[in-house]
Protein backbone atom coordinates (compact mmCIF):
# COMPACT_ATOMS: atom_id res chain seq x y z
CA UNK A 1 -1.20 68.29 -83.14
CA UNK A 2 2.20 67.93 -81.44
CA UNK A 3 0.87 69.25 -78.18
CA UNK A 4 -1.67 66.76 -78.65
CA UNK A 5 0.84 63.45 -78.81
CA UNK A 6 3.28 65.03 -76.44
CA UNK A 7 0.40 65.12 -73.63
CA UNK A 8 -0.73 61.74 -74.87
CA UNK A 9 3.12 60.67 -74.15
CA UNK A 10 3.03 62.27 -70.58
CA UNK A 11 -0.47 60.77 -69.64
CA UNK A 12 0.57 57.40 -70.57
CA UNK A 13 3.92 57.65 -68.74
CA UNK A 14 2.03 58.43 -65.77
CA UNK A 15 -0.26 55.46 -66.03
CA UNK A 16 2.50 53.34 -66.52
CA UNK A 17 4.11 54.97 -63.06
CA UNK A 18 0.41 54.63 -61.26
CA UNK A 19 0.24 51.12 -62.75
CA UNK A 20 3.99 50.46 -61.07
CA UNK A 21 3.45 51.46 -57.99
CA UNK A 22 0.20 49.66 -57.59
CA UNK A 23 1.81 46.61 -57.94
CA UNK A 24 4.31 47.35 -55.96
CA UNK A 25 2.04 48.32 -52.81
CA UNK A 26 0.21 44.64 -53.71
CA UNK A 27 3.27 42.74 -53.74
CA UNK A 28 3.96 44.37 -50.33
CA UNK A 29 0.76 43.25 -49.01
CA UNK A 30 0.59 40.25 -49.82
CA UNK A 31 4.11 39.69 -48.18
CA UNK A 32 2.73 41.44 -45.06
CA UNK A 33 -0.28 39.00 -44.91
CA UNK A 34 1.43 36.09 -45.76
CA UNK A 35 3.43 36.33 -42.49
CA UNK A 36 0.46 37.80 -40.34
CA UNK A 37 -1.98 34.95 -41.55
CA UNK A 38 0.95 31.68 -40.54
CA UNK A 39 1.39 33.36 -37.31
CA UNK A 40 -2.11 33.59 -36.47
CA UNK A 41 -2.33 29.63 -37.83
CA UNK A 42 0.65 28.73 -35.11
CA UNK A 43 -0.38 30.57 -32.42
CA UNK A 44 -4.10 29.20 -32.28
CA UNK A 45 -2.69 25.71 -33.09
CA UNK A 46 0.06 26.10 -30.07
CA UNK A 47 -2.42 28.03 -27.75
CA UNK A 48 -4.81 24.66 -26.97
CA UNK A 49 -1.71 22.54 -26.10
CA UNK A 50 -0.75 24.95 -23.64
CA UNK A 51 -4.39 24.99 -21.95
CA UNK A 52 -4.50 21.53 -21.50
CA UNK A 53 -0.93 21.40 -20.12
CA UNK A 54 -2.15 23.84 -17.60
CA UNK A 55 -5.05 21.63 -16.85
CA UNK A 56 -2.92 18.88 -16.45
CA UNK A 57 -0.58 20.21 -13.97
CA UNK A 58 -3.70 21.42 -11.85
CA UNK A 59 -5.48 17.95 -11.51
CA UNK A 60 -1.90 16.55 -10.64
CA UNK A 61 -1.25 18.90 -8.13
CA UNK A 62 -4.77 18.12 -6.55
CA UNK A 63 -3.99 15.32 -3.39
CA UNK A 64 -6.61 13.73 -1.41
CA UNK A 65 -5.60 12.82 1.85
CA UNK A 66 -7.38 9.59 2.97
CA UNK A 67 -7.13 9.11 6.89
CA UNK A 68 -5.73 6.05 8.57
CA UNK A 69 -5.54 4.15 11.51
CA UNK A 70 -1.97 2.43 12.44
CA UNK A 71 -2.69 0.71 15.43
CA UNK A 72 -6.03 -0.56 17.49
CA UNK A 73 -6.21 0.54 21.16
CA UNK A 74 -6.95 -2.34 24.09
CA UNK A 75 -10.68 -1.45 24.08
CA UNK A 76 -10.74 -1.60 20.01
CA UNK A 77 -9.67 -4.99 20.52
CA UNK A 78 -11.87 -6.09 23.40
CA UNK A 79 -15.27 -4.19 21.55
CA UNK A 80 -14.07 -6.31 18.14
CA UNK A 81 -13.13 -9.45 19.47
CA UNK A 82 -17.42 -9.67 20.52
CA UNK A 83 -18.01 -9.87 16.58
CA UNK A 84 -15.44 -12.02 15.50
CA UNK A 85 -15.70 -15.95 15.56
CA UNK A 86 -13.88 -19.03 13.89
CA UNK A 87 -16.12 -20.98 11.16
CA UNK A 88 -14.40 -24.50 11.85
CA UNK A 89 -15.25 -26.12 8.33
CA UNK A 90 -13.74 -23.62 6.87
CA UNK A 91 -10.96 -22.83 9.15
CA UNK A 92 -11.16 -19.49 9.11
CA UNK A 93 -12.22 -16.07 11.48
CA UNK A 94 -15.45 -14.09 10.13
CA UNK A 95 -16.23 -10.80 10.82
CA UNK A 96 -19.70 -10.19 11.59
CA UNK A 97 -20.60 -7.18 9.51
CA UNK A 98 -22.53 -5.92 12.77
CA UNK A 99 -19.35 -4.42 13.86
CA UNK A 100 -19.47 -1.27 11.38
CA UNK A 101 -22.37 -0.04 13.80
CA UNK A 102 -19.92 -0.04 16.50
CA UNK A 103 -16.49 0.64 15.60
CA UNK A 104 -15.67 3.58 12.83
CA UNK A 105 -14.91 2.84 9.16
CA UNK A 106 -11.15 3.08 9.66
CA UNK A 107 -11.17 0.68 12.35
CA UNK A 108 -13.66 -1.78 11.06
CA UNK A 109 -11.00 -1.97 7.97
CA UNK A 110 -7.94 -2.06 10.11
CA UNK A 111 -9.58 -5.33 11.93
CA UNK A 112 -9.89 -6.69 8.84
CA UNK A 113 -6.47 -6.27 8.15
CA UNK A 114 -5.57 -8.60 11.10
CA UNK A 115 -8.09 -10.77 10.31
CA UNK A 116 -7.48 -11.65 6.77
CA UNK A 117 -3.62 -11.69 7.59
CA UNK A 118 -4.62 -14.56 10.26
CA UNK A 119 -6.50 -16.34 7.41
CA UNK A 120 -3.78 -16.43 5.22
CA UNK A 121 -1.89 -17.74 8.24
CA UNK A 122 -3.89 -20.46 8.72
CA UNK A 123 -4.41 -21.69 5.11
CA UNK A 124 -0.55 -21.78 5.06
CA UNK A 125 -0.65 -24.54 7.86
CA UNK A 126 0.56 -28.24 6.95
CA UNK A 127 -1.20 -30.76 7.90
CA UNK A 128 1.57 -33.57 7.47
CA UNK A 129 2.53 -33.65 11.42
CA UNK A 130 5.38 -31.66 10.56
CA UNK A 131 3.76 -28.30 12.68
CA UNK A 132 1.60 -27.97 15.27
CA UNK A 133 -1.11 -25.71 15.39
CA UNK A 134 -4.25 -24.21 17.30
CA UNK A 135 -6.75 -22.15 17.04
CA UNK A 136 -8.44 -19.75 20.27
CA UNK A 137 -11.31 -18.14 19.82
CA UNK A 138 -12.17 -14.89 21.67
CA UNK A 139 -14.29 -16.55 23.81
CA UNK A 140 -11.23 -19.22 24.25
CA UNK A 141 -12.71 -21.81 22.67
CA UNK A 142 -9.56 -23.59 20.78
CA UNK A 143 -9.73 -25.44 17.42
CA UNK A 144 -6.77 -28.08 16.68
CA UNK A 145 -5.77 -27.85 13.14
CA UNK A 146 -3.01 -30.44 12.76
CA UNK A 147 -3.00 -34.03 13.28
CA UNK A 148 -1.14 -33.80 16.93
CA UNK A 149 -1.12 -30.81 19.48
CA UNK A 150 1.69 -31.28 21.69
CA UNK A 151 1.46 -29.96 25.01
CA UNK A 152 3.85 -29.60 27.92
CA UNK A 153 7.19 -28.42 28.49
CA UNK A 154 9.61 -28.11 25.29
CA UNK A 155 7.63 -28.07 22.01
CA UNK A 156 7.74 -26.11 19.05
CA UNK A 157 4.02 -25.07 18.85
CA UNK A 158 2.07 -21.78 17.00
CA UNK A 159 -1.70 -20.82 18.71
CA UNK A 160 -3.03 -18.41 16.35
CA UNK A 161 -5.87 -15.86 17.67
CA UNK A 162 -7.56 -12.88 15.15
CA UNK A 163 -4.83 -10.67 15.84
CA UNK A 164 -1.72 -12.48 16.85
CA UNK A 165 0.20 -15.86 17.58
CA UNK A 166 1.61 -17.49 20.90
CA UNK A 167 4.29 -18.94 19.54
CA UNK A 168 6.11 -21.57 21.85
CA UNK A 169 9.89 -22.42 20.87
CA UNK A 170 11.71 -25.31 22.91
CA UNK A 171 15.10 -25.23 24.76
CA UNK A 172 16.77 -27.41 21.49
CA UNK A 173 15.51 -24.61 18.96
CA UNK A 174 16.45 -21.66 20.85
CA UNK A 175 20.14 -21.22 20.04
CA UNK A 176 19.38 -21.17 16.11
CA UNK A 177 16.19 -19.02 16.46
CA UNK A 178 18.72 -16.18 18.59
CA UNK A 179 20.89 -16.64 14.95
CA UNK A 180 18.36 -16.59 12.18
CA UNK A 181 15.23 -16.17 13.92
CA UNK A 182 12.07 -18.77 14.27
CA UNK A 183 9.61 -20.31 11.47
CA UNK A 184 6.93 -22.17 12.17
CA UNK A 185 3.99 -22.23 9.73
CA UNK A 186 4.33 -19.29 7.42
CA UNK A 187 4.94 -17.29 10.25
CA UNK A 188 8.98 -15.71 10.67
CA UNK A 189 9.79 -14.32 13.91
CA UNK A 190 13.25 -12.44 13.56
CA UNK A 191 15.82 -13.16 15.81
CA UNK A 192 15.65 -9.66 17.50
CA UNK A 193 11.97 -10.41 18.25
CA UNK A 194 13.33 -13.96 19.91
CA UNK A 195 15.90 -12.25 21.47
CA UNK A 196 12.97 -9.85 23.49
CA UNK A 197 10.40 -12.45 24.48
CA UNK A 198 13.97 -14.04 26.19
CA UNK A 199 14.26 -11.56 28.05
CA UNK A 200 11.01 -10.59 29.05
CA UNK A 201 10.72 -14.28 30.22
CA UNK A 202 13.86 -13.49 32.08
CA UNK A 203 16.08 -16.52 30.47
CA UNK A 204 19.98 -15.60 30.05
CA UNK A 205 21.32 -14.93 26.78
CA UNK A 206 23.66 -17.73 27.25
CA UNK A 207 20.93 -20.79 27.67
CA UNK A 208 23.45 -22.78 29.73
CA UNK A 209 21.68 -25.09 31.94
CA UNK A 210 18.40 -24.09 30.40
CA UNK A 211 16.30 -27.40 29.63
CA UNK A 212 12.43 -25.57 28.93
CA UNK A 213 11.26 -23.75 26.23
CA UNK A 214 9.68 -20.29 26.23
CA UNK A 215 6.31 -18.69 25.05
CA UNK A 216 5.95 -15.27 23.68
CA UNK A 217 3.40 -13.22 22.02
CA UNK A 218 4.18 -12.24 18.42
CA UNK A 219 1.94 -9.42 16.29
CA UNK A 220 2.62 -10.62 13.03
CA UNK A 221 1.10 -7.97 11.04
CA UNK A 222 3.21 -5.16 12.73
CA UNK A 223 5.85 -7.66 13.15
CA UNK A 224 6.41 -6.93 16.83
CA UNK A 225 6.75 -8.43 20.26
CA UNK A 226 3.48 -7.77 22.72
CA UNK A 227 5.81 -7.92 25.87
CA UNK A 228 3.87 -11.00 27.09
CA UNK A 229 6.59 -13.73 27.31
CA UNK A 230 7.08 -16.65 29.68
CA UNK A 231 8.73 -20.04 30.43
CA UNK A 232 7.19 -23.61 29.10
């Protein structure tokens, strides 16, 4: 009998042990998942933010170079001027849309850049005898569009064509448009440009003595002098 309760003693000591150590190897784990199961929740909720930062760097880095056209050669100019007339009600230069089966794309839109600068131009003019203004046509018609045009030796005029202005500036005006430069219309000609068509129309700096005006050529658009200058 007291073998019998002494291995009953041991047995139960030994489940107690087993019964220990199981719990033990649980608690451990469940501390082992814990940490394996949040990392695996970060890591799939960081690992989408990271794709679409990568997809947003390579659609930023992606540039589409458009090409353009600065300038318009002499025989762009002659080949456009055929489709481009002046609508006198409205006072303005259309484009005949005729012209895209001659000229290229960039070109056609490049014309139109001159031509709706002009426009703008021309709305700008007063009509309160304060300027005077013209119009020529490439086919040299020419449109008055104030009350007086002045002609002659010394006037302040502006003769606006699709792609640039003859500007005329009398003797009187001269010394303050070589200072500040010219305005007439909306259109400003800086003094530098003044200064140029001066001496392309081979006037001294000085004026003394000088009693005409002069004419130049003036690109508004690129704001630059076309060399073509003379005396009133």
């Amino acid at each position: 009998m007291l073998m019998i309760l002494v291995s009953l003693a041991v047995f139960r000591n030994n489940l107690f042990k087993e019964r220990k150590g199981l719990r033990m190897m649980n608690i451990r784990t469940r501390k082992l998942v814990i940490p394996l199961v949040a990392t695996t929740l970060v890591l799939s909720a960081v690992a989408p933010a990271f794709t679409v930062h990568a997809e947003e760097n390579s659609s930023s880095m992606t540039e589409v170079e458009v090409p353009t056209l600065e300038t318009l050669s002499d025989e762009d100019i002659a080949v456009a001027s055929n489709y481009i007339s002046f609508d006198t009600t409205m006072k303005q230069f259309v484009v005949d849309s005729t012209i895209t089966d001659i000229l290229s794309a960039e070109k056609v839109a490049l014309v139109k850049v001159y031509v709706n600068q002009t426009n703008a131009q021309l709305a700008d003019v007063k009509q309160d005898g304060s300027e005077v203004a013209s119009v020529v046509e490439p086919n040299g018609k020419e449109t008055v569009l104030t009350p007086v045009l002045l002609r002659g030796v010394g006037v302040n005029s502006i003769t606006f064509h699709w792609n640039y202005a003859r500007i005329k500036i009398k003797a009187g005006s001269l010394k303050a448009a070589l200072a500040i430069g010219f305005t007439i219309s909306s259109v400003y000609v800086p003094a530098k440009v003044v200064a140029s068509a001066l001496a392309a129309a081979g006037v001294a700096a000085g004026l003394k003595d000088f009693k005409n005006g002069i004419w130049f050529d003036y690109n508004y658009v690129t704001g630059g002098f076309l060399s073509h200058a003379g005396i009133q």
